[in-house]
PDB file of N, CA and C in Angstrom:
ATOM      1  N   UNK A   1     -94.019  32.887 175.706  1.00  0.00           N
ATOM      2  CA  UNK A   1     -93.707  31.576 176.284  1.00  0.00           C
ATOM      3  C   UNK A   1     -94.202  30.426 175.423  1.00  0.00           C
ATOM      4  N   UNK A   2     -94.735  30.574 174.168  1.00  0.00           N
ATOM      5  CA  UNK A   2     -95.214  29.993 173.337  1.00  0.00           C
ATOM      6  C   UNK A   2     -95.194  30.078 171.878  1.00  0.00           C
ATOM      7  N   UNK A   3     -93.888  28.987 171.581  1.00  0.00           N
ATOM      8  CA  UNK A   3     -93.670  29.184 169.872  1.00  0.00           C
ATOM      9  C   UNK A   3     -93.976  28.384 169.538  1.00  0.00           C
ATOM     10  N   UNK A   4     -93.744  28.366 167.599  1.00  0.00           N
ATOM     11  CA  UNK A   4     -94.674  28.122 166.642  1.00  0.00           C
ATOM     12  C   UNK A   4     -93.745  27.693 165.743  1.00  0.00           C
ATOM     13  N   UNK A   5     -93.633  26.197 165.643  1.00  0.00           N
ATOM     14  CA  UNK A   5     -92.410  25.689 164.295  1.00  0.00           C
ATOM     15  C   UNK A   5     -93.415  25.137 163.145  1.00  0.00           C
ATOM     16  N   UNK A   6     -93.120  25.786 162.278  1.00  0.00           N
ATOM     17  CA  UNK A   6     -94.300  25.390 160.835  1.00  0.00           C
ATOM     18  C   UNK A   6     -93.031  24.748 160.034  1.00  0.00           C
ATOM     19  N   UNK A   7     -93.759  23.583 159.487  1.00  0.00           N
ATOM     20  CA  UNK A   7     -92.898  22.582 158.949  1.00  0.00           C
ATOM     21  C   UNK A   7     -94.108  22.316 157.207  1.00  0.00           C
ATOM     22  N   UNK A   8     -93.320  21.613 156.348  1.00  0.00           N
ATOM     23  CA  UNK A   8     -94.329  21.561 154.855  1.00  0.00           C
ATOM     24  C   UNK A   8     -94.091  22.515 153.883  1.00  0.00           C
ATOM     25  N   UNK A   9     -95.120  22.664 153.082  1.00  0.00           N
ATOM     26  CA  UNK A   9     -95.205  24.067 152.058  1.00  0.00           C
ATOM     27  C   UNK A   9     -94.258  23.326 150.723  1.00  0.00           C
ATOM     28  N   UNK A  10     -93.952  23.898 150.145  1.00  0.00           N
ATOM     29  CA  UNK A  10     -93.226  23.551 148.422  1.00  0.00           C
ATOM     30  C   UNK A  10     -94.494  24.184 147.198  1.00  0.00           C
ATOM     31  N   UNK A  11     -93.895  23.367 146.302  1.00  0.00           N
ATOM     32  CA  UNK A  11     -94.305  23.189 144.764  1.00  0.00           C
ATOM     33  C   UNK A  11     -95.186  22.072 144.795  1.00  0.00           C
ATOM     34  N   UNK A  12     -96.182  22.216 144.304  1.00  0.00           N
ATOM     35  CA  UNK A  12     -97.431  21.106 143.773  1.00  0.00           C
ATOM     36  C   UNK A  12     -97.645  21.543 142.653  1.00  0.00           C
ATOM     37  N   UNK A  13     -98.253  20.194 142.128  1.00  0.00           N
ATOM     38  CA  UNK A  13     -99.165  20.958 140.715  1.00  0.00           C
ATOM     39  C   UNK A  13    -100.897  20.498 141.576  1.00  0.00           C
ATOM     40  N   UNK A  14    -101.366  21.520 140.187  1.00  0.00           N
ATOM     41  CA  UNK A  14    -102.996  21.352 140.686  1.00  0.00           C
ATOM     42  C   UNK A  14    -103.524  19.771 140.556  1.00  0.00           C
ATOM     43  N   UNK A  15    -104.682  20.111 141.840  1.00  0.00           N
ATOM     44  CA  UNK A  15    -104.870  18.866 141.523  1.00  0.00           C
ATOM     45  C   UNK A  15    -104.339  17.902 142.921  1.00  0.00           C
ATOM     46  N   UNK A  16    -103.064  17.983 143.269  1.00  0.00           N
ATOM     47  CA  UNK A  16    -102.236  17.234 144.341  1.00  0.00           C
ATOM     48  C   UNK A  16    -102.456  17.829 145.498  1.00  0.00           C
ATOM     49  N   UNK A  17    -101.987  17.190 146.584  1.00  0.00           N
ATOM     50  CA  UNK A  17    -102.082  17.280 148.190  1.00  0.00           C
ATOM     51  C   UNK A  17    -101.282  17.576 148.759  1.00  0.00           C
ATOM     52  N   UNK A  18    -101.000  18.069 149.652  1.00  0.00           N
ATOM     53  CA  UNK A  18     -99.624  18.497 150.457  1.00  0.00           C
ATOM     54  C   UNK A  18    -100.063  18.544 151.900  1.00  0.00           C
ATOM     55  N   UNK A  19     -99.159  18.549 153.000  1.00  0.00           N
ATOM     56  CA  UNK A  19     -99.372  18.521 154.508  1.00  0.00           C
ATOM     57  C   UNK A  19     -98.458  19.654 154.843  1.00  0.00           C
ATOM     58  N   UNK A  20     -99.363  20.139 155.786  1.00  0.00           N
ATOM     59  CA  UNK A  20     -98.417  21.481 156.937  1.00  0.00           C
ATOM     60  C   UNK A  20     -98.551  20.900 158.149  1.00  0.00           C
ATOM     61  N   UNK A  21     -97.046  20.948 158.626  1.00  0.00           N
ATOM     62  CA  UNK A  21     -97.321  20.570 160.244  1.00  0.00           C
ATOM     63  C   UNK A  21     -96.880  21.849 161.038  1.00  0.00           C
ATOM     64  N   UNK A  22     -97.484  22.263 162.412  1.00  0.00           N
ATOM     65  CA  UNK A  22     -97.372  23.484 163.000  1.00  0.00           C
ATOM     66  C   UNK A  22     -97.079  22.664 164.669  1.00  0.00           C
ATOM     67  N   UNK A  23     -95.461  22.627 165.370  1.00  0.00           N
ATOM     68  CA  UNK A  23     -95.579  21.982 166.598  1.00  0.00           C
ATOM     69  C   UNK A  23     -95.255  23.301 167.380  1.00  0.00           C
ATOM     70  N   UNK A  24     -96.036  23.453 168.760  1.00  0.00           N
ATOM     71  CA  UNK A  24     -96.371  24.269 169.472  1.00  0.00           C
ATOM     72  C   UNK A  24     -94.979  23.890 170.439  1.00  0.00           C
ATOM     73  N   UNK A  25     -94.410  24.663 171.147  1.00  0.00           N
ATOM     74  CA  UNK A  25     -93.940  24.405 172.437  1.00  0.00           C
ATOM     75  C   UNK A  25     -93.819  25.276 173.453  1.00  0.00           C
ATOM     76  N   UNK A  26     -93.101  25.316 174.760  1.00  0.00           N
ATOM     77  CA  UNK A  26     -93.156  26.462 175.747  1.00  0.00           C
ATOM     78  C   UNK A  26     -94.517  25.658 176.250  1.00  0.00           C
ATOM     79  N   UNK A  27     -95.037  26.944 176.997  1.00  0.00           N
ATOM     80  CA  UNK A  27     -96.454  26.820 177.518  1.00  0.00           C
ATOM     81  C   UNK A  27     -97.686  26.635 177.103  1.00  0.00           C
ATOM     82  N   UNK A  28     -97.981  25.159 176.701  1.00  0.00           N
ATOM     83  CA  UNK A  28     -98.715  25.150 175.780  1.00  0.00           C
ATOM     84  C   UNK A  28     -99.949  25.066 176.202  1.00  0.00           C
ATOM     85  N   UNK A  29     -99.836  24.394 177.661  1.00  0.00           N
ATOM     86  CA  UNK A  29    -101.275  24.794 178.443  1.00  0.00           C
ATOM     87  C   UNK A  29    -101.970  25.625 178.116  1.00  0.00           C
ATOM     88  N   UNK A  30    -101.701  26.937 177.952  1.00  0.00           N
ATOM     89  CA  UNK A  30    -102.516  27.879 177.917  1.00  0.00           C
ATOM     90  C   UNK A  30    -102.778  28.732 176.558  1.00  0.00           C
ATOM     91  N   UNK A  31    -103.065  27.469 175.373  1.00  0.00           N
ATOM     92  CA  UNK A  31    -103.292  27.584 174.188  1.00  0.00           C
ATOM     93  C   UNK A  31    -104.592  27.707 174.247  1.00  0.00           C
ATOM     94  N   UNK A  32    -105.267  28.014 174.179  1.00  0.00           N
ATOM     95  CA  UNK A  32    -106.918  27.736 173.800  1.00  0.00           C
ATOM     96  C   UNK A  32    -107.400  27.233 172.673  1.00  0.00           C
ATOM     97  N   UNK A  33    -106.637  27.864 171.334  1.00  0.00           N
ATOM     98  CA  UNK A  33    -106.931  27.592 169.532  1.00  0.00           C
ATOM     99  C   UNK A  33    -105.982  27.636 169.195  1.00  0.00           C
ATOM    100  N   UNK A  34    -105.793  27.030 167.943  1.00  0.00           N
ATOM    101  CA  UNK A  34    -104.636  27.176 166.727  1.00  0.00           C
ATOM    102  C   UNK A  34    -105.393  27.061 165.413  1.00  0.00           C
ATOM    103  N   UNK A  35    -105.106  27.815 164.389  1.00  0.00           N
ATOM    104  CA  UNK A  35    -105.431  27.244 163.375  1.00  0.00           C
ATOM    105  C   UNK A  35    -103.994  27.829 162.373  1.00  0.00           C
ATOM    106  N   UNK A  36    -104.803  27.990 161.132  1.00  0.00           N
ATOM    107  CA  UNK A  36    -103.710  27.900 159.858  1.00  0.00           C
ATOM    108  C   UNK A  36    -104.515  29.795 159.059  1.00  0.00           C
ATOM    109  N   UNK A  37    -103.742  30.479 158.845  1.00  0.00           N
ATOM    110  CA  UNK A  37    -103.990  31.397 157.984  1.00  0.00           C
ATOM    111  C   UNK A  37    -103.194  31.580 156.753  1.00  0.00           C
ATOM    112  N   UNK A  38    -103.823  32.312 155.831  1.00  0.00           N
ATOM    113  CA  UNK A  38    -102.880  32.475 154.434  1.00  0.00           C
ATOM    114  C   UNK A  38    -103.025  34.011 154.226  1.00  0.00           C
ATOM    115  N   UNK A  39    -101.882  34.014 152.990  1.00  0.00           N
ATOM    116  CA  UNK A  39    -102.036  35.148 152.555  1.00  0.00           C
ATOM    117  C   UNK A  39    -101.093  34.888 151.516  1.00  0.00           C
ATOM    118  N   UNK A  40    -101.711  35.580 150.370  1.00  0.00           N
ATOM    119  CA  UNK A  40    -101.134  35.907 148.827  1.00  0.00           C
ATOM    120  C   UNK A  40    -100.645  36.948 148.499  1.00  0.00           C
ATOM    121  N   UNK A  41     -99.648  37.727 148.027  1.00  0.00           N
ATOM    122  CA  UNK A  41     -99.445  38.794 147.311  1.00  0.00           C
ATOM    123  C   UNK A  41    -100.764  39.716 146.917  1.00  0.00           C
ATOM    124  N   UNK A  42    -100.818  41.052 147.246  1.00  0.00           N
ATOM    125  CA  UNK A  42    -102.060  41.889 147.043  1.00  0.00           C
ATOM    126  C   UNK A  42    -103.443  41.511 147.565  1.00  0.00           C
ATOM    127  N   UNK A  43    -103.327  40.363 148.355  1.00  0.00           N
ATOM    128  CA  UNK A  43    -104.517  40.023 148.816  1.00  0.00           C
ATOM    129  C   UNK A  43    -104.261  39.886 150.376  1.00  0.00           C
ATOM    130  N   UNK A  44    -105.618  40.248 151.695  1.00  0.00           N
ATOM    131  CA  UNK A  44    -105.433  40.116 153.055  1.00  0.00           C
ATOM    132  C   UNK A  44    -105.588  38.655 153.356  1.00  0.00           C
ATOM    133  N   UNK A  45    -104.828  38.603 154.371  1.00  0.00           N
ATOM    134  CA  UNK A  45    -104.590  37.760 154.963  1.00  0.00           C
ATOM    135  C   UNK A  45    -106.551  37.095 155.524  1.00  0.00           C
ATOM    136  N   UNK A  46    -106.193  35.576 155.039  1.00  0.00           N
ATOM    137  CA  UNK A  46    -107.782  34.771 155.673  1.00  0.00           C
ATOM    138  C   UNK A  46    -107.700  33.884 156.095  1.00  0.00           C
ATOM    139  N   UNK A  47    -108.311  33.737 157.308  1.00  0.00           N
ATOM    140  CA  UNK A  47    -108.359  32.045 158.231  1.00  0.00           C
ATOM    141  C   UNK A  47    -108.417  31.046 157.338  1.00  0.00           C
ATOM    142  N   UNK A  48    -107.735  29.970 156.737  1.00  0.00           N
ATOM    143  CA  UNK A  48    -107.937  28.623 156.284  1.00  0.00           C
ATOM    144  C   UNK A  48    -108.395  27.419 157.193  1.00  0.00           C
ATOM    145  N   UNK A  49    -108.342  27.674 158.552  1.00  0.00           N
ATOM    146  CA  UNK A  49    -109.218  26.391 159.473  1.00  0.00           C
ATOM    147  C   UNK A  49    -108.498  26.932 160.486  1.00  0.00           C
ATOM    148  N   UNK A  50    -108.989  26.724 161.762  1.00  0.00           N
ATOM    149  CA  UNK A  50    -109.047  26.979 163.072  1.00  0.00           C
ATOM    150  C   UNK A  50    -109.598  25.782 163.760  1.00  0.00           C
ATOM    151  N   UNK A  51    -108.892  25.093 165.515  1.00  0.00           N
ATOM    152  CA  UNK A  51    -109.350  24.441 166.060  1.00  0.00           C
ATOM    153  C   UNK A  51    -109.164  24.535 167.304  1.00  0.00           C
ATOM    154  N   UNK A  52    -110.491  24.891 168.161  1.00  0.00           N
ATOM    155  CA  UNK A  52    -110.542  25.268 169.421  1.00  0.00           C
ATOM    156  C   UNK A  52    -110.087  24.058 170.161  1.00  0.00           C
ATOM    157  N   UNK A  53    -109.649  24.361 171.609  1.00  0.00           N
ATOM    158  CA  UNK A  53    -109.828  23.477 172.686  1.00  0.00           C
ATOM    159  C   UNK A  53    -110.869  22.429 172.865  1.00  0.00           C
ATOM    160  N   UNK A  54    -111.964  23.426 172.615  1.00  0.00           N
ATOM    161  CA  UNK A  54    -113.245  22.393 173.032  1.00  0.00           C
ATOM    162  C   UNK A  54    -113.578  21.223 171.420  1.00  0.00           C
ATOM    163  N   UNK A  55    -112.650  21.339 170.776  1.00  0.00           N
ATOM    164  CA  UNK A  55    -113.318  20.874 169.724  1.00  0.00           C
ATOM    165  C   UNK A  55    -113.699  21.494 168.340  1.00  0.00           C
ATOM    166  N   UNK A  56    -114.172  22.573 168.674  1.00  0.00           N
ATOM    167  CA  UNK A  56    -114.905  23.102 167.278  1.00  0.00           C
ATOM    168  C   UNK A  56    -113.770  24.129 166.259  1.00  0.00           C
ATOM    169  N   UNK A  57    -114.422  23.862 165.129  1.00  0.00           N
ATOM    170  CA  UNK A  57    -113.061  23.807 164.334  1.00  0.00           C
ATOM    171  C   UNK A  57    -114.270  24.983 163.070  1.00  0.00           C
ATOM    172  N   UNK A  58    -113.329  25.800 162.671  1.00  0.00           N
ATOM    173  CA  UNK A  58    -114.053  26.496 161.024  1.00  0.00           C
ATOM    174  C   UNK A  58    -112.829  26.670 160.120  1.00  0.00           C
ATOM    175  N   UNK A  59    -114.077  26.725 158.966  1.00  0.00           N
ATOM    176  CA  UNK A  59    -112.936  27.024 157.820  1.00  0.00           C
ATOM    177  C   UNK A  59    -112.944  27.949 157.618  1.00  0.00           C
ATOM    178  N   UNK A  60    -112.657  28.176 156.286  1.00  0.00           N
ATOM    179  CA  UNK A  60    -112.537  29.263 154.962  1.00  0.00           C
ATOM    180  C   UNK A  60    -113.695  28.305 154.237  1.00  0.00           C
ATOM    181  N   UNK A  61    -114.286  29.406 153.763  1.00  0.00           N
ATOM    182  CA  UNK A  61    -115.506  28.884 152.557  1.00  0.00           C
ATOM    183  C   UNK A  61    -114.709  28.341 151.303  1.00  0.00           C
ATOM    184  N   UNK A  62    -113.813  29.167 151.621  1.00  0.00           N
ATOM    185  CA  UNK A  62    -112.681  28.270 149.669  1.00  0.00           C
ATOM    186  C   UNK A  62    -112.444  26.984 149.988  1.00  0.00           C
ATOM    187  N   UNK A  63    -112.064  26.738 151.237  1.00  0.00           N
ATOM    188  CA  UNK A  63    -111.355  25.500 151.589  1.00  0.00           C
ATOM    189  C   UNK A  63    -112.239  24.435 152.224  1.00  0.00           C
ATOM    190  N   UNK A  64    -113.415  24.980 152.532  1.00  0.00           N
ATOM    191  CA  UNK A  64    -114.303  23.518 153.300  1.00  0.00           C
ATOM    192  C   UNK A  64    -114.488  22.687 152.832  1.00  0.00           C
ATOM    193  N   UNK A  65    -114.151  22.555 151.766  1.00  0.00           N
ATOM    194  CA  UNK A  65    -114.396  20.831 151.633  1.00  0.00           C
ATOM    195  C   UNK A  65    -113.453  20.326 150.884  1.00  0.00           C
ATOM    196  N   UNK A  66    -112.317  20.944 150.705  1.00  0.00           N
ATOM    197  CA  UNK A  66    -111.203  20.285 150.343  1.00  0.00           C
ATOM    198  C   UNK A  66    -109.569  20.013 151.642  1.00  0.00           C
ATOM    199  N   UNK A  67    -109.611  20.893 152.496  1.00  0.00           N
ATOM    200  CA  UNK A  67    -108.808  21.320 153.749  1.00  0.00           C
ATOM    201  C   UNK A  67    -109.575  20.332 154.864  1.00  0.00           C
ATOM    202  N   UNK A  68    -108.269  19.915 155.669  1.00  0.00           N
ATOM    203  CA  UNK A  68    -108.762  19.014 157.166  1.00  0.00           C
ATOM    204  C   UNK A  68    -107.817  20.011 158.117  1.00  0.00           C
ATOM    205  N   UNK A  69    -108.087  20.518 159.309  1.00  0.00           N
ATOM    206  CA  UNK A  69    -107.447  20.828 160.587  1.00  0.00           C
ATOM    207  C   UNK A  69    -107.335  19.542 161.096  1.00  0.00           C
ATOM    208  N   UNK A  70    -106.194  19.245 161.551  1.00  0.00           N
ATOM    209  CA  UNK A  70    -105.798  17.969 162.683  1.00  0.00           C
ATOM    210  C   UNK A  70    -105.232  18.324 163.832  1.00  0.00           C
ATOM    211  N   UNK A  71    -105.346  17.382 165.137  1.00  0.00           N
ATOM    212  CA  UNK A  71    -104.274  17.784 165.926  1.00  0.00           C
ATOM    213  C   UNK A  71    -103.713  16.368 166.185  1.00  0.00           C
ATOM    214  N   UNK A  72    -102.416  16.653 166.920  1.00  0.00           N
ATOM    215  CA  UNK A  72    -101.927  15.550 167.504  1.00  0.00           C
ATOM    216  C   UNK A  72    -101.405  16.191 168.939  1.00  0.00           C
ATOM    217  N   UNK A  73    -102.452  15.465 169.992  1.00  0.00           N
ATOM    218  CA  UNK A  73    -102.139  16.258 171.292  1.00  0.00           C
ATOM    219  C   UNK A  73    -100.589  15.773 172.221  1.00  0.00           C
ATOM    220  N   UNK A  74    -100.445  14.576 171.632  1.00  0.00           N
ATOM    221  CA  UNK A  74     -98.890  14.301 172.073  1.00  0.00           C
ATOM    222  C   UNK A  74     -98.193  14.726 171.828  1.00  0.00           C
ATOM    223  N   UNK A  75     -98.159  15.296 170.431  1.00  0.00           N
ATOM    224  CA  UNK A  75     -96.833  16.162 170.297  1.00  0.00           C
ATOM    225  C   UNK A  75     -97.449  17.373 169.767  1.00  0.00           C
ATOM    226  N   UNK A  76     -98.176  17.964 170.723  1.00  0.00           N
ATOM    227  CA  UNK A  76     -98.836  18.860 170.445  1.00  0.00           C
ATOM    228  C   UNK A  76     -98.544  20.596 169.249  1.00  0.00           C
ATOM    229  N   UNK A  77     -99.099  19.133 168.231  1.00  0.00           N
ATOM    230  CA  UNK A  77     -99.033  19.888 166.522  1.00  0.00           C
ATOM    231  C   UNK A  77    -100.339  19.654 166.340  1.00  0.00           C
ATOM    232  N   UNK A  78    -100.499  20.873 165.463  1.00  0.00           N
ATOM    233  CA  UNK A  78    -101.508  20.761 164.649  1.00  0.00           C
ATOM    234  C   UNK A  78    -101.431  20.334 162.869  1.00  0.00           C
ATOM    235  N   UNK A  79    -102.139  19.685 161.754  1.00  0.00           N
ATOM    236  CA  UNK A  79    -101.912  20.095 160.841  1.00  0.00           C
ATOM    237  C   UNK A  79    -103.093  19.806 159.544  1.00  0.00           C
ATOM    238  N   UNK A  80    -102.655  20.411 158.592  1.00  0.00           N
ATOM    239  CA  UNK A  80    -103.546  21.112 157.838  1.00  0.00           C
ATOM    240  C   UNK A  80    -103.178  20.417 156.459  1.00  0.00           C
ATOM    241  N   UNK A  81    -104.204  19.015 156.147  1.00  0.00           N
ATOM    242  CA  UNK A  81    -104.073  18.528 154.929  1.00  0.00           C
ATOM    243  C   UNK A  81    -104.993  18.978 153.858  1.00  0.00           C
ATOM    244  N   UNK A  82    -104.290  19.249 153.092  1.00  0.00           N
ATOM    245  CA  UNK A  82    -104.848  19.623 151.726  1.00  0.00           C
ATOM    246  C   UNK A  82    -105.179  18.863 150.151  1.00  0.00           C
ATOM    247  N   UNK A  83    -105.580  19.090 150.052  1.00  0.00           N
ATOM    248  CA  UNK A  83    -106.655  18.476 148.772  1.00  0.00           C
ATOM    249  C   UNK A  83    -106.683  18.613 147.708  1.00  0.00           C
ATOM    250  N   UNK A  84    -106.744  18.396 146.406  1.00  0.00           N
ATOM    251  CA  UNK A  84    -107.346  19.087 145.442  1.00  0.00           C
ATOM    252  C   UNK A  84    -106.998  20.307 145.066  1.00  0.00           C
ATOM    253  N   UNK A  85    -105.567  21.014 145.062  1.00  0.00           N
ATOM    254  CA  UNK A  85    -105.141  21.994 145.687  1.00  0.00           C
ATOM    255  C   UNK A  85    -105.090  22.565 144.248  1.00  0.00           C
ATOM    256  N   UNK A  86    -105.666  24.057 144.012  1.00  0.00           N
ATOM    257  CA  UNK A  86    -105.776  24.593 142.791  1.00  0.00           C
ATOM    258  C   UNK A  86    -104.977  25.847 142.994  1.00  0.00           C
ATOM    259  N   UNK A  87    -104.702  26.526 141.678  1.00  0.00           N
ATOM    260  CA  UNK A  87    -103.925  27.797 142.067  1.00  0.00           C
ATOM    261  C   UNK A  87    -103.891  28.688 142.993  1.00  0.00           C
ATOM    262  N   UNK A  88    -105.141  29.089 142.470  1.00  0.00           N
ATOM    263  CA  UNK A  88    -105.720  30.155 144.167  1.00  0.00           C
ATOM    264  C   UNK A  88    -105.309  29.864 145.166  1.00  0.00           C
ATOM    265  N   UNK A  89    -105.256  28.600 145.414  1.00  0.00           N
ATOM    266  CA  UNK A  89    -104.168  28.138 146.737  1.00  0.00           C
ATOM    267  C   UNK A  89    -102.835  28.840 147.374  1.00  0.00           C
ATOM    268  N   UNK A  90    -102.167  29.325 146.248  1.00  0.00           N
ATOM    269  CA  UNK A  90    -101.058  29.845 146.194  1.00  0.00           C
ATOM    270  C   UNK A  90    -100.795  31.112 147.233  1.00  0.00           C
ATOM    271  N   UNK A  91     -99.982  30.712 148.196  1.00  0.00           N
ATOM    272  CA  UNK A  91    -100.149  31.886 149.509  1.00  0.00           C
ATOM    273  C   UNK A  91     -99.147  31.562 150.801  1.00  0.00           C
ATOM    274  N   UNK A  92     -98.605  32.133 151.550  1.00  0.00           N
ATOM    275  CA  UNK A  92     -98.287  32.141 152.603  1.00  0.00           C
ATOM    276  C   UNK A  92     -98.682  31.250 153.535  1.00  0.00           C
ATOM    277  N   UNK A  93     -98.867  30.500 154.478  1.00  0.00           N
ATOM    278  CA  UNK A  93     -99.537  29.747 155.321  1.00  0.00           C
ATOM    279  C   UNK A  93     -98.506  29.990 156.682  1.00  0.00           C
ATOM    280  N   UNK A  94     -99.591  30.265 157.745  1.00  0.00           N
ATOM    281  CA  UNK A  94     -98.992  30.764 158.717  1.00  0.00           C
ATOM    282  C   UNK A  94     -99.975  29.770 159.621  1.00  0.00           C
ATOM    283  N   UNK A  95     -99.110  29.448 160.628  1.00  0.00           N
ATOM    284  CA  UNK A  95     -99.429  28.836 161.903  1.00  0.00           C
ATOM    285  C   UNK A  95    -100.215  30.108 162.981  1.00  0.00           C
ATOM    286  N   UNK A  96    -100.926  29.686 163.852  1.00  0.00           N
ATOM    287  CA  UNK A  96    -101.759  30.672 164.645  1.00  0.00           C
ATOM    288  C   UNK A  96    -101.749  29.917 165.928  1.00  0.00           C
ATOM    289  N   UNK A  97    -101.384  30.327 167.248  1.00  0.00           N
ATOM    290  CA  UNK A  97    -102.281  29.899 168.700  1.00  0.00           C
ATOM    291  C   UNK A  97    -102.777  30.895 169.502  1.00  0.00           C
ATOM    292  N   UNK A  98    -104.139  31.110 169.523  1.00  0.00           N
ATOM    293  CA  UNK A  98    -104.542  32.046 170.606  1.00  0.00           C
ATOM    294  C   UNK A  98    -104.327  31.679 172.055  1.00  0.00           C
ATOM    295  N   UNK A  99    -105.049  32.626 172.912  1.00  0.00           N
ATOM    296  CA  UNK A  99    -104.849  32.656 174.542  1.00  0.00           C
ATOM    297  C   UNK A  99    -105.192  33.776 174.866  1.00  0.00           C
ATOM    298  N   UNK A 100    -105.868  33.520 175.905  1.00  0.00           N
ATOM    299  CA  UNK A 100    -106.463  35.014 176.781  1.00  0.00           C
ATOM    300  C   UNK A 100    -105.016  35.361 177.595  1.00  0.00           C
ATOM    301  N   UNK A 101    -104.020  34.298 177.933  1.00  0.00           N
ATOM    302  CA  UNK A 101    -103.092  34.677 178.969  1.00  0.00           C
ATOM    303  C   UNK A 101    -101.593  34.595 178.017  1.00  0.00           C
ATOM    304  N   UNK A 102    -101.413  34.712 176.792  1.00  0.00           N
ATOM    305  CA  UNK A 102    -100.733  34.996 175.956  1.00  0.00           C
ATOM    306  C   UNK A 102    -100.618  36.637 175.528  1.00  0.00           C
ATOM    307  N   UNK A 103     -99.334  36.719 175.465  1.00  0.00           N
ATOM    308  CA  UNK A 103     -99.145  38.311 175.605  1.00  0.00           C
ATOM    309  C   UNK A 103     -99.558  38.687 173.832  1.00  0.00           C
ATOM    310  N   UNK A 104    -100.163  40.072 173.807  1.00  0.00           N
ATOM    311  CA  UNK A 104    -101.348  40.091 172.692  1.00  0.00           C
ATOM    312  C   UNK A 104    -102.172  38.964 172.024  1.00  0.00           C
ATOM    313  N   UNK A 105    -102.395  37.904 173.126  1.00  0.00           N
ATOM    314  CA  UNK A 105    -103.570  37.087 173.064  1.00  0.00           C
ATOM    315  C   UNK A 105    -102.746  36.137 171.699  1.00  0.00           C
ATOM    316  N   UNK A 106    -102.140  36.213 171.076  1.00  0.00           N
ATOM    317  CA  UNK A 106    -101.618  35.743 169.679  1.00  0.00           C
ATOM    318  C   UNK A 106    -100.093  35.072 169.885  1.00  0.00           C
ATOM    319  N   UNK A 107     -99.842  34.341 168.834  1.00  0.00           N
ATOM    320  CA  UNK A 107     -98.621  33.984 168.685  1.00  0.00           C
ATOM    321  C   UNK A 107     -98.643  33.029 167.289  1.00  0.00           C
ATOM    322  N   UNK A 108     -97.304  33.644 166.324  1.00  0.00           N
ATOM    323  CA  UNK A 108     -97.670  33.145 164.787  1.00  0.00           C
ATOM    324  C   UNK A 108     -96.175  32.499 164.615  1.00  0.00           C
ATOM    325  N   UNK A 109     -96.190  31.583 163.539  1.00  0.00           N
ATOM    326  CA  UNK A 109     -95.209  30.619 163.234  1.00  0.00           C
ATOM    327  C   UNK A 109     -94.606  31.883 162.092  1.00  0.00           C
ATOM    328  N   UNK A 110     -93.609  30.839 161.688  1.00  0.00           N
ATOM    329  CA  UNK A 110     -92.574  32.076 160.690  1.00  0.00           C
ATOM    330  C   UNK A 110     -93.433  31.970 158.880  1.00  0.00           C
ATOM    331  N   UNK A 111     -94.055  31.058 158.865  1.00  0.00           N
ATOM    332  CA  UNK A 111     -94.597  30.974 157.492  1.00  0.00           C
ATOM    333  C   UNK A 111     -94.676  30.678 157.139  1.00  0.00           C
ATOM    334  N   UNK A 112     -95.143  29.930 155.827  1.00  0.00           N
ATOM    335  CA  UNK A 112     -94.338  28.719 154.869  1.00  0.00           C
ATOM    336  C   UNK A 112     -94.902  28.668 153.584  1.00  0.00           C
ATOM    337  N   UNK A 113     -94.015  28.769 152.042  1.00  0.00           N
ATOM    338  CA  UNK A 113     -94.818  28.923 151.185  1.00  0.00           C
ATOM    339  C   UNK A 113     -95.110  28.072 150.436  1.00  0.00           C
ATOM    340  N   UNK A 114     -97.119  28.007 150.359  1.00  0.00           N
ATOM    341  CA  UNK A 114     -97.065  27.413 149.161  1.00  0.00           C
ATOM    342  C   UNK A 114     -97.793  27.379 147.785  1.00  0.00           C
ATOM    343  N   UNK A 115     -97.207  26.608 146.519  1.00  0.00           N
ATOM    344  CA  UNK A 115     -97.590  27.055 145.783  1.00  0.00           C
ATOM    345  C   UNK A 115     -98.049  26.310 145.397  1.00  0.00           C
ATOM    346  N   UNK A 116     -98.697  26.482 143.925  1.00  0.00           N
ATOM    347  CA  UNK A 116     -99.560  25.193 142.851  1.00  0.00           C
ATOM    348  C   UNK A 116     -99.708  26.125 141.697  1.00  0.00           C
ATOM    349  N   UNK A 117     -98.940  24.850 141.020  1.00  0.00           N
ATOM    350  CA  UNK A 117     -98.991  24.993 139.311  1.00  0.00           C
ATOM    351  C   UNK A 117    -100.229  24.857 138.966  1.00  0.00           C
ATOM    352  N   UNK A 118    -100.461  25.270 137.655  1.00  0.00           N
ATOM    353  CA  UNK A 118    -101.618  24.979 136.715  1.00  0.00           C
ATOM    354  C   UNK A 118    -100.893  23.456 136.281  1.00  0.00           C
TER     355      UNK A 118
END
């Protein structure tokens, strides 16, 4: 009862910024968290920022101090500005909303890729 439209992603070079927007709809009441995950070719999938209901928000150690989690509760999106964005960057980015009353507690956006030049 709760999908996940991930909007953003492209080509950067290093160095530049880019925005992901993730808008929730259906039943969104009963979101508890959303955040942003990645994943690269040959490498597992890792939280890039998360932001609870109540507020509290984590990163990824790669990304803390270059990555912001946002929300916008009116149009209830979340999104995930980026920074300083270096190769390693280069990965999948997937939208996330948990819920205890969400069927397997989860629900993920379709993806979005992005990359960064040297």
């Amino acid at each position: 009862q709760v999908q996940l439209v991930e909007s953003g992603g492209g080509l950067v070079e290093a160095g530049g910024s880019m925005n992901l927007s993730c808008a929730a709809s259906g039943t969104v009441s009963i979101i508890t968290a959303m955040g942003w995950y990645r994943q690269a070719p040959g490498n597992r999938q890792k939280l890039v920022a998360s932001s609870r209901i109540d507020g509290k928000t984590d990163y990824g150690d790669s990304v803390k101090s270059r990555f912001t989690i946002s929300r916008d509760d009116a149009k209830n999106t979340i999104y995930l500005q980026m920074n300083n964005l270096k190769p390693e960057d280069t990965a999948v980015y997937s939208c996330n909303a948990w819920g205890t009353r969400l069927s397997g507690y989860d629900v993920w956006g379709q993806g979005t890729q992005v990359t960064v030049s040297s």
